[in-house]
C-alpha atoms as a PDB file:
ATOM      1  CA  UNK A   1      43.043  -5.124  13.711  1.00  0.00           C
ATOM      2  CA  UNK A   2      40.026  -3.693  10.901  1.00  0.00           C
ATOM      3  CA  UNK A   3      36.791  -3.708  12.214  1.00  0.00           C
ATOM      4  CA  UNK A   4      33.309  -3.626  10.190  1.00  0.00           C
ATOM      5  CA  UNK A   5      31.146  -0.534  11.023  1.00  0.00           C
ATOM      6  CA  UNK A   6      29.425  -3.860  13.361  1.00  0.00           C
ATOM      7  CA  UNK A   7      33.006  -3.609  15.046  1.00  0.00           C
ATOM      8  CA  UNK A   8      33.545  -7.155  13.896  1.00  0.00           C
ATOM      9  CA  UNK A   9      36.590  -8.240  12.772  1.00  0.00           C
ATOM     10  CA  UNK A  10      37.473  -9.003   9.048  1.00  0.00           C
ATOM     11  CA  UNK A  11      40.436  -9.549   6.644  1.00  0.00           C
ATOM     12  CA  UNK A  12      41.056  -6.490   4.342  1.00  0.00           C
ATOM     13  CA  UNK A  13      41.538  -9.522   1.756  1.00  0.00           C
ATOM     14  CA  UNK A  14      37.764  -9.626   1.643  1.00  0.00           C
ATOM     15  CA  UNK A  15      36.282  -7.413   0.061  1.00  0.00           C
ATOM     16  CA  UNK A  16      34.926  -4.030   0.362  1.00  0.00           C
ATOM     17  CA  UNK A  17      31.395  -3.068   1.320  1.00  0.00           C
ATOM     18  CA  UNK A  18      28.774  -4.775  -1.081  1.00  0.00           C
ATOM     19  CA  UNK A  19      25.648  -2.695   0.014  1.00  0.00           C
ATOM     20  CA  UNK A  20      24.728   1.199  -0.362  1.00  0.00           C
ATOM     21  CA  UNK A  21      25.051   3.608   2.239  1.00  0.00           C
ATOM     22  CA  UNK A  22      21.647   3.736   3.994  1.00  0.00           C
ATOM     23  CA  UNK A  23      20.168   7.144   2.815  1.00  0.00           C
ATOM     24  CA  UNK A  24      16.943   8.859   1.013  1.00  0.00           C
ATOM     25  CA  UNK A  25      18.056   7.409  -2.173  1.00  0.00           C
ATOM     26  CA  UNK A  26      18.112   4.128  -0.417  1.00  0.00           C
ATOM     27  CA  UNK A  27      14.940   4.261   0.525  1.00  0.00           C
ATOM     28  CA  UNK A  28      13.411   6.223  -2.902  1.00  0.00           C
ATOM     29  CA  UNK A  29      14.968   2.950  -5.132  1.00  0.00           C
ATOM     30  CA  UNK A  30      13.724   0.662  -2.475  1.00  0.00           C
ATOM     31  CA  UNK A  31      10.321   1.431  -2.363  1.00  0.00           C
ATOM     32  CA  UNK A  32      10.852   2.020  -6.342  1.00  0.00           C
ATOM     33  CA  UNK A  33      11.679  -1.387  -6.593  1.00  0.00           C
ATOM     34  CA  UNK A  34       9.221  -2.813  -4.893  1.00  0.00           C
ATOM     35  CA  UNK A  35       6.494  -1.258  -7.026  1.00  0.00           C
ATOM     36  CA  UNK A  36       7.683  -2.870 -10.065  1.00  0.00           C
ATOM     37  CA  UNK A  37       8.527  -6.034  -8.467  1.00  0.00           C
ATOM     38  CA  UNK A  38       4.460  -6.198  -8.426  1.00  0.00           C
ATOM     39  CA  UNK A  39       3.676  -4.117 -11.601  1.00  0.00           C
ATOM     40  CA  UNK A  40       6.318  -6.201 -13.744  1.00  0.00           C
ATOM     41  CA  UNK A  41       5.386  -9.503 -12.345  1.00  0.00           C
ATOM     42  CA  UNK A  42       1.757  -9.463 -13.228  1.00  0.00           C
ATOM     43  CA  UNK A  43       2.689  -7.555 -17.029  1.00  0.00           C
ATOM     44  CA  UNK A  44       4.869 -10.578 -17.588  1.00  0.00           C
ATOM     45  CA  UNK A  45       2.464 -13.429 -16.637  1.00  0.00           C
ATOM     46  CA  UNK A  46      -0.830 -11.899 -17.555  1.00  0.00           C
ATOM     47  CA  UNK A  47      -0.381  -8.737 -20.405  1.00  0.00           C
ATOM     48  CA  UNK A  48       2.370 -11.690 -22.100  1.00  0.00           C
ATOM     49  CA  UNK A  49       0.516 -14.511 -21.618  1.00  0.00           C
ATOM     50  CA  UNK A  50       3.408 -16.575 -21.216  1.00  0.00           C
ATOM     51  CA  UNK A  51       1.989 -18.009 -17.735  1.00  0.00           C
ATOM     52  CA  UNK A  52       3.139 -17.697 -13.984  1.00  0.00           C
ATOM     53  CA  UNK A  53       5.068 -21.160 -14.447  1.00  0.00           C
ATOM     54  CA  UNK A  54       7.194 -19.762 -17.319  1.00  0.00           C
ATOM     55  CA  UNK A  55       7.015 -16.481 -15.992  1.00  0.00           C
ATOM     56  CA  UNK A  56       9.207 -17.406 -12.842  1.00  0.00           C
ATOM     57  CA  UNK A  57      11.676 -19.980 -14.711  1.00  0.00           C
ATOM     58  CA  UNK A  58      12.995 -16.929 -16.711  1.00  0.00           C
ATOM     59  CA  UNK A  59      12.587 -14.115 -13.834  1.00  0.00           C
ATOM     60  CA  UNK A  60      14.603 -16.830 -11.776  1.00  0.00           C
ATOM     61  CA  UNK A  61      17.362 -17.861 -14.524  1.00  0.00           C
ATOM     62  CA  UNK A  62      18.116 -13.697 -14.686  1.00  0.00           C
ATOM     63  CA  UNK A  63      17.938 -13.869 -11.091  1.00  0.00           C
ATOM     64  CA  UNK A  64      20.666 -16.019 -10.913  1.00  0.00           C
ATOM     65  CA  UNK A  65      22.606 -14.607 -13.505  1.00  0.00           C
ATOM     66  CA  UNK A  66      22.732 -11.506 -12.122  1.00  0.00           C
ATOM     67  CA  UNK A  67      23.464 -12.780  -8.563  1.00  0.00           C
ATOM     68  CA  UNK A  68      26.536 -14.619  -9.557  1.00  0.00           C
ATOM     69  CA  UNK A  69      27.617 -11.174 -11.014  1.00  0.00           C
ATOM     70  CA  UNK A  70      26.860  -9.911  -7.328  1.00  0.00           C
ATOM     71  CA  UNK A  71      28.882 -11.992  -5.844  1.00  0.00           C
ATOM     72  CA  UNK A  72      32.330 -11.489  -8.001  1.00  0.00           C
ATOM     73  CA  UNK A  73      32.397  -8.357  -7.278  1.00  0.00           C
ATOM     74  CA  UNK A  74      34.683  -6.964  -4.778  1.00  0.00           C
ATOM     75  CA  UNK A  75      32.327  -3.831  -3.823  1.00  0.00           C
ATOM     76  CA  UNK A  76      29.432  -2.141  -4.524  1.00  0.00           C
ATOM     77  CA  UNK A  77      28.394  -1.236  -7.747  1.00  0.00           C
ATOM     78  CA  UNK A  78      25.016   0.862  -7.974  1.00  0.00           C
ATOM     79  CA  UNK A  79      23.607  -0.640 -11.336  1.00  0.00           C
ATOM     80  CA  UNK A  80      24.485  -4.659 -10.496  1.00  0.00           C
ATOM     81  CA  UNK A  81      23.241  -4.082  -6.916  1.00  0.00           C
ATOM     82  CA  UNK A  82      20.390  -2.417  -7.727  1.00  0.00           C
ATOM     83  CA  UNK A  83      19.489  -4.489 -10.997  1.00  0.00           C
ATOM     84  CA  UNK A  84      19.789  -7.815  -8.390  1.00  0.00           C
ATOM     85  CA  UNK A  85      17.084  -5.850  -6.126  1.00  0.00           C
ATOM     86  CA  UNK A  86      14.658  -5.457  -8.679  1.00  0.00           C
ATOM     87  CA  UNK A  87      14.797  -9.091 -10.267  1.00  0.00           C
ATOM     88  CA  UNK A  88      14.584 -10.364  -6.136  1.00  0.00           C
ATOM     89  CA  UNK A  89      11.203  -7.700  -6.173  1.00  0.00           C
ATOM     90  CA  UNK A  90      10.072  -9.980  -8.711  1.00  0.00           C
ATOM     91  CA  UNK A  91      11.058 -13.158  -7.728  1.00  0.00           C
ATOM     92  CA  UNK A  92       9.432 -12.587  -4.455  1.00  0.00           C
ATOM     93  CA  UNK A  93       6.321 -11.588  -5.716  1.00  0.00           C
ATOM     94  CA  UNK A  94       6.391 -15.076  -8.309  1.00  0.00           C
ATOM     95  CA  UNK A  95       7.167 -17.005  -5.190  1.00  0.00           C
ATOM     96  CA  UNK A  96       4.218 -16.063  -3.332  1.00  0.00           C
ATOM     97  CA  UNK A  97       1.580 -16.016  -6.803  1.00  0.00           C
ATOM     98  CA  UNK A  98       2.749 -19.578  -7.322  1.00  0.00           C
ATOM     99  CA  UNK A  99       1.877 -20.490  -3.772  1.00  0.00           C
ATOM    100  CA  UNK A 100      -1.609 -19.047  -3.806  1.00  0.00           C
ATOM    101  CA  UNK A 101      -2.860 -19.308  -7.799  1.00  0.00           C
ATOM    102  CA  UNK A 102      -1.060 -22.398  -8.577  1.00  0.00           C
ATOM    103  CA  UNK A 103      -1.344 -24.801  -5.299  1.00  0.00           C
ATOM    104  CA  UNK A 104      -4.170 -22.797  -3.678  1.00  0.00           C
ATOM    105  CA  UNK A 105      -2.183 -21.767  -0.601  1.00  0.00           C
ATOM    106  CA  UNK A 106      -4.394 -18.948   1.464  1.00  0.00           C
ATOM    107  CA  UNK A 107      -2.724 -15.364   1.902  1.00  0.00           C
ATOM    108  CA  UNK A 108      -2.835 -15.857   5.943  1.00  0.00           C
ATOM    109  CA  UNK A 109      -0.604 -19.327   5.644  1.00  0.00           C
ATOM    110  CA  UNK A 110       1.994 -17.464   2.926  1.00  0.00           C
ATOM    111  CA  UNK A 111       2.268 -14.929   5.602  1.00  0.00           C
ATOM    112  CA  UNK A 112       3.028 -16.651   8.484  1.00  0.00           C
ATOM    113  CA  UNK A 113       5.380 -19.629   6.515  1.00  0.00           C
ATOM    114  CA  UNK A 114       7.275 -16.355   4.713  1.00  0.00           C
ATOM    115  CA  UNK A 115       7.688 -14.841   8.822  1.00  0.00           C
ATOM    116  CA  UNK A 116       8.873 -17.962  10.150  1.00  0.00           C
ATOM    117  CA  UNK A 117      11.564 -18.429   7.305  1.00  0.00           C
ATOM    118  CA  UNK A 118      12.394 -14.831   7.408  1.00  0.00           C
ATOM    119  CA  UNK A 119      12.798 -14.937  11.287  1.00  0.00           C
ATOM    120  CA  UNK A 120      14.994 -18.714  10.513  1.00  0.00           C
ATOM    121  CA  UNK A 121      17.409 -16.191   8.687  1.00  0.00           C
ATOM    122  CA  UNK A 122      17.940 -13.421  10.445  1.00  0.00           C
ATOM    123  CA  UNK A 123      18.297 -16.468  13.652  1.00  0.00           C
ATOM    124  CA  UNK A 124      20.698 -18.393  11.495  1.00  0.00           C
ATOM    125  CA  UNK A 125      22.736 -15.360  10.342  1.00  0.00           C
ATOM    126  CA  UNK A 126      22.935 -13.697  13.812  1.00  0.00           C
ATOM    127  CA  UNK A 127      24.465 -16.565  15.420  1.00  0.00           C
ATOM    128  CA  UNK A 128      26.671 -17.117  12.434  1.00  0.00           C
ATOM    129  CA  UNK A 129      28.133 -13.431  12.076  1.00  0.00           C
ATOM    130  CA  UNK A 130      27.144 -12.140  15.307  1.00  0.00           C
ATOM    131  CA  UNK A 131      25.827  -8.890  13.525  1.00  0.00           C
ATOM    132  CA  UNK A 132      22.485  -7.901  11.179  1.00  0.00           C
ATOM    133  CA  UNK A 133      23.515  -4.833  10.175  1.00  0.00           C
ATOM    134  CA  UNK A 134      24.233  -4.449   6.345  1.00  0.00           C
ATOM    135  CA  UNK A 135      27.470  -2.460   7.055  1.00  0.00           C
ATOM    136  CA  UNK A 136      29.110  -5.790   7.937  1.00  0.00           C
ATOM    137  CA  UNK A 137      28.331  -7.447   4.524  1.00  0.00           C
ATOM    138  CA  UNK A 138      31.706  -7.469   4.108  1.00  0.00           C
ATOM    139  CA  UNK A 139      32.420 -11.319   3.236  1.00  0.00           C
ATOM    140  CA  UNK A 140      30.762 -13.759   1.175  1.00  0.00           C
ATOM    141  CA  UNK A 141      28.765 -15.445   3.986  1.00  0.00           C
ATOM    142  CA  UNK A 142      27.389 -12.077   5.043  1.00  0.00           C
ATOM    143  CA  UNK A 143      26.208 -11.760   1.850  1.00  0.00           C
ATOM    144  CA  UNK A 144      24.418 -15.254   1.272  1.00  0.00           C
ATOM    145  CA  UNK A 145      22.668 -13.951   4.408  1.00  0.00           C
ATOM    146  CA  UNK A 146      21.472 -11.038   3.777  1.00  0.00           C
ATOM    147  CA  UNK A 147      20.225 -11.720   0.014  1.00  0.00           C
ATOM    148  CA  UNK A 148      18.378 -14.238   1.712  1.00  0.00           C
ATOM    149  CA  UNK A 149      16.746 -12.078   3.992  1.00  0.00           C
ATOM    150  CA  UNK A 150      15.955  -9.867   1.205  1.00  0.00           C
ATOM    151  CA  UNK A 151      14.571 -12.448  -0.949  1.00  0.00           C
ATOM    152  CA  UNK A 152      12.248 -13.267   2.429  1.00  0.00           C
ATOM    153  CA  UNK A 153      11.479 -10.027   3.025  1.00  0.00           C
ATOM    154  CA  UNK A 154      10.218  -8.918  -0.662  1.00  0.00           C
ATOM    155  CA  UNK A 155       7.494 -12.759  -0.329  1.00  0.00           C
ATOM    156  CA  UNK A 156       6.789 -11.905   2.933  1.00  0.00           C
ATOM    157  CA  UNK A 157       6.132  -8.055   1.866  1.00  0.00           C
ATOM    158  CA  UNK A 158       4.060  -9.189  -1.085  1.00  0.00           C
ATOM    159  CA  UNK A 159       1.710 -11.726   1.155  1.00  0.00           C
ATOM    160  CA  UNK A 160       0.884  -9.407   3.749  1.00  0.00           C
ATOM    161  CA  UNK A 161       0.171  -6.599   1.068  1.00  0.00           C
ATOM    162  CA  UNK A 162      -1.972  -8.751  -0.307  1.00  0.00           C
ATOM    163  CA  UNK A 163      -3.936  -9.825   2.616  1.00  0.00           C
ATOM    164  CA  UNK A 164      -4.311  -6.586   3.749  1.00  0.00           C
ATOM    165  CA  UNK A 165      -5.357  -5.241   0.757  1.00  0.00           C
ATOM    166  CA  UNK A 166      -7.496  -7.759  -0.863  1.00  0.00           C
ATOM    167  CA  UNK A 167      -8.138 -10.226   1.585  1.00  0.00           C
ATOM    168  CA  UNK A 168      -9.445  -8.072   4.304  1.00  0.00           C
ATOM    169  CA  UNK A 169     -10.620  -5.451   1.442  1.00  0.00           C
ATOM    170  CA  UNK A 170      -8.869  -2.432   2.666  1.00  0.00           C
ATOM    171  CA  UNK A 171      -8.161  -1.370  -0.712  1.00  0.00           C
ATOM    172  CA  UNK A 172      -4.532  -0.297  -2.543  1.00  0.00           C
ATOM    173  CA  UNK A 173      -4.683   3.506  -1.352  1.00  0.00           C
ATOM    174  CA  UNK A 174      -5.417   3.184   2.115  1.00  0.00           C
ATOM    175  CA  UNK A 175      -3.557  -0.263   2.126  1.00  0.00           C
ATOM    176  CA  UNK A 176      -0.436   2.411   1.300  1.00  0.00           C
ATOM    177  CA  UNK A 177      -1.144   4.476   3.161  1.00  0.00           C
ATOM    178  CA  UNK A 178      -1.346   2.489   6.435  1.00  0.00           C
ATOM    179  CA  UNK A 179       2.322   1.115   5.462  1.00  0.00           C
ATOM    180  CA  UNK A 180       3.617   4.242   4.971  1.00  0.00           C
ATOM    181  CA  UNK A 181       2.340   5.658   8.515  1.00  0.00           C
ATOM    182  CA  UNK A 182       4.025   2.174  10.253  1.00  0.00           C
ATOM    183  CA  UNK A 183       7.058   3.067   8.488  1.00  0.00           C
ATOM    184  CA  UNK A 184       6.879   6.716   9.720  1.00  0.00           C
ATOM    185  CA  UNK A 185       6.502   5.011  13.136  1.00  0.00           C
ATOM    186  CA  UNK A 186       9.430   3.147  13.127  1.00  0.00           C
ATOM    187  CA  UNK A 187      11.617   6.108  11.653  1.00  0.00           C
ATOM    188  CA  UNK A 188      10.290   8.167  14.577  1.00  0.00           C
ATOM    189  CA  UNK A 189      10.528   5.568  17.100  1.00  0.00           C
ATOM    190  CA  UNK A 190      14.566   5.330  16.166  1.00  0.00           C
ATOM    191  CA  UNK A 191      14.834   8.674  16.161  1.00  0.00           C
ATOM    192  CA  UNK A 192      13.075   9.785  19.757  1.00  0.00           C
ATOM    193  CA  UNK A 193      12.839   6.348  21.330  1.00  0.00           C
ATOM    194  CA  UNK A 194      16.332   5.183  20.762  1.00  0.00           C
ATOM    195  CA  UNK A 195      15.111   2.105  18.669  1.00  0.00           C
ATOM    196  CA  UNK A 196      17.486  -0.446  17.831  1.00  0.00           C
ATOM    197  CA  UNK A 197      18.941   0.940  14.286  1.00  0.00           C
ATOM    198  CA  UNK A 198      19.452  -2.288  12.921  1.00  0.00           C
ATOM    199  CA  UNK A 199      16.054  -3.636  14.098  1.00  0.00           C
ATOM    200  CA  UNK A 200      14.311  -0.648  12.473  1.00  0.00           C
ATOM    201  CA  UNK A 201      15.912  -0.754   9.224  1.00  0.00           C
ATOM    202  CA  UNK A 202      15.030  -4.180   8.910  1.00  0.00           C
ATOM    203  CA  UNK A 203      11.542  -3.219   9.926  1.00  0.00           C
ATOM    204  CA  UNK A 204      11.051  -0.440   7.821  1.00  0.00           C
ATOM    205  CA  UNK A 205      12.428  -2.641   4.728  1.00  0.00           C
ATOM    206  CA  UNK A 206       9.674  -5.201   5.385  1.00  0.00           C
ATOM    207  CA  UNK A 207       7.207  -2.839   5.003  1.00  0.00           C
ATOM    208  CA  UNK A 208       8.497  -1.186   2.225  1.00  0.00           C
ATOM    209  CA  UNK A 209       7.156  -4.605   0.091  1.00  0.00           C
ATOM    210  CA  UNK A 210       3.485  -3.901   0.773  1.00  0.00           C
ATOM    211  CA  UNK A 211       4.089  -0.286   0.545  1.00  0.00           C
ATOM    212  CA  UNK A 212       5.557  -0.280  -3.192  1.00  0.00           C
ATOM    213  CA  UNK A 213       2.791  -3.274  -4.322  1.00  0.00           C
ATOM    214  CA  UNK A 214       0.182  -1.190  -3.058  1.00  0.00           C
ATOM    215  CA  UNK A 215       1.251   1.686  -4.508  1.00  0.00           C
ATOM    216  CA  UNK A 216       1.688  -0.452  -7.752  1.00  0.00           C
ATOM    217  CA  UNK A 217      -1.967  -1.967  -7.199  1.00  0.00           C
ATOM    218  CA  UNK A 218      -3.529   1.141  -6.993  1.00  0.00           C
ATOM    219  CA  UNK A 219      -1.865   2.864  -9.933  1.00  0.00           C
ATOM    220  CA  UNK A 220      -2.165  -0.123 -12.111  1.00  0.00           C
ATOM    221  CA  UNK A 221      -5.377  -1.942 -11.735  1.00  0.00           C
ATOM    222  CA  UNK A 222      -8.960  -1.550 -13.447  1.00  0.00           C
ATOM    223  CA  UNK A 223     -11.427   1.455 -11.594  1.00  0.00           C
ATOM    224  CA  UNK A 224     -13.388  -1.114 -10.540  1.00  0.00           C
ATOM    225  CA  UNK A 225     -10.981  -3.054  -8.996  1.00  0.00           C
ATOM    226  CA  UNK A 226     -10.283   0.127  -6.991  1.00  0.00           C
ATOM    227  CA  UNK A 227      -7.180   1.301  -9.103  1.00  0.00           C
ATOM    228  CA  UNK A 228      -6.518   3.975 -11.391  1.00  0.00           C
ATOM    229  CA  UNK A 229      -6.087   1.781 -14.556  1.00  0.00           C
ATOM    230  CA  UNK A 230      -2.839   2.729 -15.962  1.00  0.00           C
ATOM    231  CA  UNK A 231      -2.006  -0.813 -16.602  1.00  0.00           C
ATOM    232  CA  UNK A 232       0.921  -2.839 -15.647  1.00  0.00           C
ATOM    233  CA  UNK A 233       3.238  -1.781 -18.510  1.00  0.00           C
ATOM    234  CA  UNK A 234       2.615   2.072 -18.610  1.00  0.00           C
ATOM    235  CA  UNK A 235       3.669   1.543 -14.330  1.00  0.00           C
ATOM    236  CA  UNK A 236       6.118  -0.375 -14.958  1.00  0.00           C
ATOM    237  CA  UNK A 237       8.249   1.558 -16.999  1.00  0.00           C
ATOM    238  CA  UNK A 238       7.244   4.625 -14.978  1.00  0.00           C
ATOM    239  CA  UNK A 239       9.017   2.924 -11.920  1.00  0.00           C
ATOM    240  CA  UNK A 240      11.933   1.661 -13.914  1.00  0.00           C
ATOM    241  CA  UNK A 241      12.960   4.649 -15.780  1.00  0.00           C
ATOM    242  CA  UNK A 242      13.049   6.595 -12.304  1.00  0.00           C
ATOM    243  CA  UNK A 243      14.916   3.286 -11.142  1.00  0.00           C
ATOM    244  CA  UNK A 244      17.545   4.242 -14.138  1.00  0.00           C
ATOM    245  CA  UNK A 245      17.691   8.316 -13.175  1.00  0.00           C
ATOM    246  CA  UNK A 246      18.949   7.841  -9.762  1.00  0.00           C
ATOM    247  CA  UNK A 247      21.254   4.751 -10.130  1.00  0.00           C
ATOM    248  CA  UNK A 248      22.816   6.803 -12.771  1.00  0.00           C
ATOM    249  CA  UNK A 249      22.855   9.497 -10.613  1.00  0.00           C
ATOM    250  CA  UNK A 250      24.186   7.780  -7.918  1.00  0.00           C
ATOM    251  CA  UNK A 251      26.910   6.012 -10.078  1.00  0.00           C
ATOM    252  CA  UNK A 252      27.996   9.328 -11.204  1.00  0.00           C
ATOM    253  CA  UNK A 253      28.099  10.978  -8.119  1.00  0.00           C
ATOM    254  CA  UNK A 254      28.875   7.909  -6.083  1.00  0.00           C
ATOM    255  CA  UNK A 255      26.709   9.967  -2.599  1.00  0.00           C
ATOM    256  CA  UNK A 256      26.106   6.315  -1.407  1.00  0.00           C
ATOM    257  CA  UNK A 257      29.412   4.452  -1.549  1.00  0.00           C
ATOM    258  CA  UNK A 258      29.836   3.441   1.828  1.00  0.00           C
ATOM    259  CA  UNK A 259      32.787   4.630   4.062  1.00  0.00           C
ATOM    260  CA  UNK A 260      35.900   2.514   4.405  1.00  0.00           C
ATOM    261  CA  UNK A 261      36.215  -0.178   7.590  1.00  0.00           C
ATOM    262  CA  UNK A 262      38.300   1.678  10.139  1.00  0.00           C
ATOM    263  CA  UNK A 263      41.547   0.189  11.193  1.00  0.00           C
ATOM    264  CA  UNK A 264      42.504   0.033  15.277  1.00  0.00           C
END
């Protein structure tokens, strides 16, 4: 019988790992992404002018594009993978600005709506596959779940940034830097406490969402909105040219293929 790195079973038919290898790089493109999720968002709709409506019809047609080039593929590939996370950063982000600019939803309801549907998920997916860990994306189902989850996770991320931020006026840089420290938490409490490694990623990757849009807040908004006024597009292609360095470097070098299913 193969097992997933979940030890559930699965055909060898399937297909081969569709997710990275969880390490540094992971993380560095992660939080990467998440910063121009924000920055990117608010260039297209504001610095364009083209308006949040039109602005999420074409983020969401390339969405879907891209997605259905996801899912025919048979493993992972760094650039499709990686170009699907960034247009879900975005996506997410457009989700949440269209509930709270364009049908006046308040920051603390798209928080707790984007919680309950991101808890529905992980609910529905657990009982379905028995397993949350991204190792075991390993079939299409498992996959439908889990870019769910990260589509949840990125509106959910971008709410509570938000409200933390803004809403309660904590500011970008300390709004990252409070995100940062409850990420260091949760590494540490894996690490010495014996957390739950699937519950911690999962953790960590929620707060990775406020921690990239605050970091994208801060470096691109006015002085007097408490930023450093680089602007949207200067950040933006900061964030996605780094994006482009390591997924090149990681295609090359290929340090976060995952390892093959074992066979007992």
């Amino acid at each position: 019988m193969t097992t997933d790195h979940a030890g559930q079973p699965f055909s060898l038919g399937t297909m081969l790992s569709k997710v990275p290898e969880v390490t540094v790089f992971f993380w560095i493109i992660k939080i990467l992404c998440t910063t121009v999720g924000e920055t990117a968002a608010d260039y297209i709709n504001t610095t364009l002018n083209i308006g949040l409506t039109v602005t999420t019809l074409i983020m969401g047609v390339l969405l879907a594009a891209v997605m259905v080039w996801q899912f025919r593929l048979r493993r992972y590939v760094p650039g499709v993978y990686w170009l699907a996370v960034v247009l879900v950063s975005v996506v997410g982000t457009l989700i949440t600005d269209n509930l709270t600019d364009n049908f006046g939803v308040s920051l603390w309801t798209t928080t707790i709506i984007f919680s309950v549907v991101l808890a529905t998920v992980f609910f529905a997916w657990y009982r379905s596959e028995k397993t949350l860990s991204i190792h075991s994306i390993l079939s299409t189902r498992r996959e439908l779940f889990y870019w769910l989850a990260v589509l949840f996770t990125f509106a959910l991320g971008t709410a509570a940034g938000d409200l933390v931020a803004e809403r309660l006026n904590l500011g970008y840089w300390k709004s990252a830097l409070m995100f940062a420290f409850l990420i260091g938490a949760v590494a540490l409490a894996h690490v010495f406490l014996k957390m739950n490694g699937v519950l911690a990623f999962w953790i960590a990757y929620i707060l990775t969402r406020p921690l990239g849009a605050s970091v994208g807040d801060y470096l691109s908004q006015d002085r007097d909105a408490g930023g450093l006024a680089l602007g949207t597009p200067a950040t933006s292609a900061i964030f996605l040219s780094a994006i482009l360095v390591v997924v090149i470097y990681l295609s090359v070098t290929r340090r976060d293929q995952a390892r093959q299913p074992e066979t007992v």
